[in-house]
Protein backbone atom coordinates (compact mmCIF):
# COMPACT_ATOMS: atom_id res chain seq x y z
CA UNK A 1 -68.39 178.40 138.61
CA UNK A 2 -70.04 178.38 141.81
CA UNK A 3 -70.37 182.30 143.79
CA UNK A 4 -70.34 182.55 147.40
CA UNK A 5 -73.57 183.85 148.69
CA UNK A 6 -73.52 183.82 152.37
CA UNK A 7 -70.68 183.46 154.15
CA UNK A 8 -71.65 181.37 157.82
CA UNK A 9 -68.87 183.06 160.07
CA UNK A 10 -71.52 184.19 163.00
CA UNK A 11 -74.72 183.32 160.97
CA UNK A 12 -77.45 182.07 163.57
CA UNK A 13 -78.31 178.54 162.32
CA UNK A 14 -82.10 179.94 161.69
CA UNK A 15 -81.00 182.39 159.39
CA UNK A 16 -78.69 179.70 157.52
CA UNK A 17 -82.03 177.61 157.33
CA UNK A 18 -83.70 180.87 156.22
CA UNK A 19 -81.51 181.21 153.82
CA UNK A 20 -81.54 177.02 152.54
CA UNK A 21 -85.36 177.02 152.26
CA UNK A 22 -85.56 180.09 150.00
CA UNK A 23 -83.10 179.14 147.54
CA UNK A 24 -85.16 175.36 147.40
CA UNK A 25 -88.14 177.64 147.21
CA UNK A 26 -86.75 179.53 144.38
CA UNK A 27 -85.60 176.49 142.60
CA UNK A 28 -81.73 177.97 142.90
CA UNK A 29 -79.29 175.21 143.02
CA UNK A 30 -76.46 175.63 145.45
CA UNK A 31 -73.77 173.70 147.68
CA UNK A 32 -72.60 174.23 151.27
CA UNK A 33 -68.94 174.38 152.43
CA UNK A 34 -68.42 173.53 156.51
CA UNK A 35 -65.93 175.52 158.46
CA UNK A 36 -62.16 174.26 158.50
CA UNK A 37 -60.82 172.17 161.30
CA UNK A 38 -58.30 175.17 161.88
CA UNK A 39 -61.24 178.04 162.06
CA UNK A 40 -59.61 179.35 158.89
CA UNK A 41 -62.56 179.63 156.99
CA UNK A 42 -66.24 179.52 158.22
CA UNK A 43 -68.18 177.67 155.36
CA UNK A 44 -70.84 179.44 153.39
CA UNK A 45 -73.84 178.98 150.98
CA UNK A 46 -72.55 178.73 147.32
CA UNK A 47 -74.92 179.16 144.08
CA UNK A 48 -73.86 176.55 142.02
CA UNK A 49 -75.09 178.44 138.38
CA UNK A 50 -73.57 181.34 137.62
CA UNK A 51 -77.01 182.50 135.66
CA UNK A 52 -79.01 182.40 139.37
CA UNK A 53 -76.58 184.13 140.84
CA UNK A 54 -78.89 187.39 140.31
CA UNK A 55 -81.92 186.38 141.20
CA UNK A 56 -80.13 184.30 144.32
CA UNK A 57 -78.98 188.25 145.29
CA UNK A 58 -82.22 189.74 144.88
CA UNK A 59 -84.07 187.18 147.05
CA UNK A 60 -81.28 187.79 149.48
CA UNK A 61 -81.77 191.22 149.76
CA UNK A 62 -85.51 190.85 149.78
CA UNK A 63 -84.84 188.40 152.90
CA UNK A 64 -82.68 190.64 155.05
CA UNK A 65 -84.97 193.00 154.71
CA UNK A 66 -87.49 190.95 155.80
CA UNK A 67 -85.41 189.89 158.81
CA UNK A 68 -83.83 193.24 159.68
CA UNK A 69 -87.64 194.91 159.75
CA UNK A 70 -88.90 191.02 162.53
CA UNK A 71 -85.80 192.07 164.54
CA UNK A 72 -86.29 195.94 164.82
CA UNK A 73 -90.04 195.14 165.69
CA UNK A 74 -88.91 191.96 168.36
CA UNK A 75 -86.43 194.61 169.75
CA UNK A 76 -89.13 197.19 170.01
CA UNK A 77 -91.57 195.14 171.63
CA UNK A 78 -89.24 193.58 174.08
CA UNK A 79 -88.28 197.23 174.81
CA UNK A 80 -91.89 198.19 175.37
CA UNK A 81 -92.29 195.33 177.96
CA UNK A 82 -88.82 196.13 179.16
CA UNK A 83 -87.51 192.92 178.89
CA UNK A 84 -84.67 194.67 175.55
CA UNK A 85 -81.23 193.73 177.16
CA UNK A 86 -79.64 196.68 178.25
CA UNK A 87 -75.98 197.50 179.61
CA UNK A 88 -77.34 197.16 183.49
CA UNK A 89 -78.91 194.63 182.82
CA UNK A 90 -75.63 192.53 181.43
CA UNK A 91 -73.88 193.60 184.07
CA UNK A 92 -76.53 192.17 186.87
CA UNK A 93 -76.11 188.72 184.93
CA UNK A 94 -72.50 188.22 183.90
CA UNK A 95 -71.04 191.20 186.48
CA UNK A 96 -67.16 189.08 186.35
CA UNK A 97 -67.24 189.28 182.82
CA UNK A 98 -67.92 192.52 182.45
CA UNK A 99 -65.63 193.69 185.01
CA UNK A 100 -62.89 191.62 182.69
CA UNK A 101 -63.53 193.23 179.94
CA UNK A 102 -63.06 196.96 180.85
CA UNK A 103 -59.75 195.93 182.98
CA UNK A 104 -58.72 194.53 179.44
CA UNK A 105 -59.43 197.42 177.97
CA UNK A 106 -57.94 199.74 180.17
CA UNK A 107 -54.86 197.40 179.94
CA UNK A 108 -54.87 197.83 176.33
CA UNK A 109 -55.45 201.31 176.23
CA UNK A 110 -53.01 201.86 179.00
CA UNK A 111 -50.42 199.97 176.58
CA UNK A 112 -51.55 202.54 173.93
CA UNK A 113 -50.49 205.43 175.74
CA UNK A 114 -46.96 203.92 177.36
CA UNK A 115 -44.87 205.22 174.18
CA UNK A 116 -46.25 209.11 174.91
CA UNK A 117 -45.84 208.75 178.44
CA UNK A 118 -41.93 207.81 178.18
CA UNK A 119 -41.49 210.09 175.20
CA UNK A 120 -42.45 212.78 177.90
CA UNK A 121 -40.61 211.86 180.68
């Protein structure tokens, strides 16, 4: 019976290649599911043997560790050259959206503390 091994919801589509050319590299048969229509479910990278499902986990480990050490080294070089996004500098590029987002949270935070205030008054 086939055992999900990566699940695509928010997967980067080089990290789902990544992730395709090991397990051919490995010689690990497995199957891909696309998301629904509905955005119920977002596809994901099945094993198809039950007996590679170990070694599939191992080499996935031994990826994202491999992946999370490349992106702590991009981010620390772009932060070196100062070029590492920061919160001003998200705001200088997308300043409405920004500006959105903390009225929406105020609003919802806001609707968080109605019930105390007229429990008080």
């Amino acid at each position: 019976m086939s055992k999900l091994l990566l699940n695509l919801r928010n997967v980067p589509d080089d990290e789902a290649d990544d992730v395709r050319a090991m397990l051919e590299n490995q010689k690990i048969s497995f199957h891909e599911t696309s998301p629904s229509i509905w955005g119920v479910s977002s596809g994901g990278i099945w094993v198809t043997e039950d007996a590679d499902f170990a070694d599939a986990k191992r080499a996935m480990a031994d990826y994202q560790k491999q992946r999370g050490a490349r992106a702590r080294d991009e981010y620390a070089a772009a932060k070196r050259a100062g070029t590492a996004e920061t919160f001003a500098s998200v705001v200088r590029a997308q300043p409405v959206r920004v500006a959105l987002l903390v009225l929406a949270i105020l609003f919802v935070l806001g609707l968080m503390a109605l019930p105390a205030i007229l429990l008080r008054g």
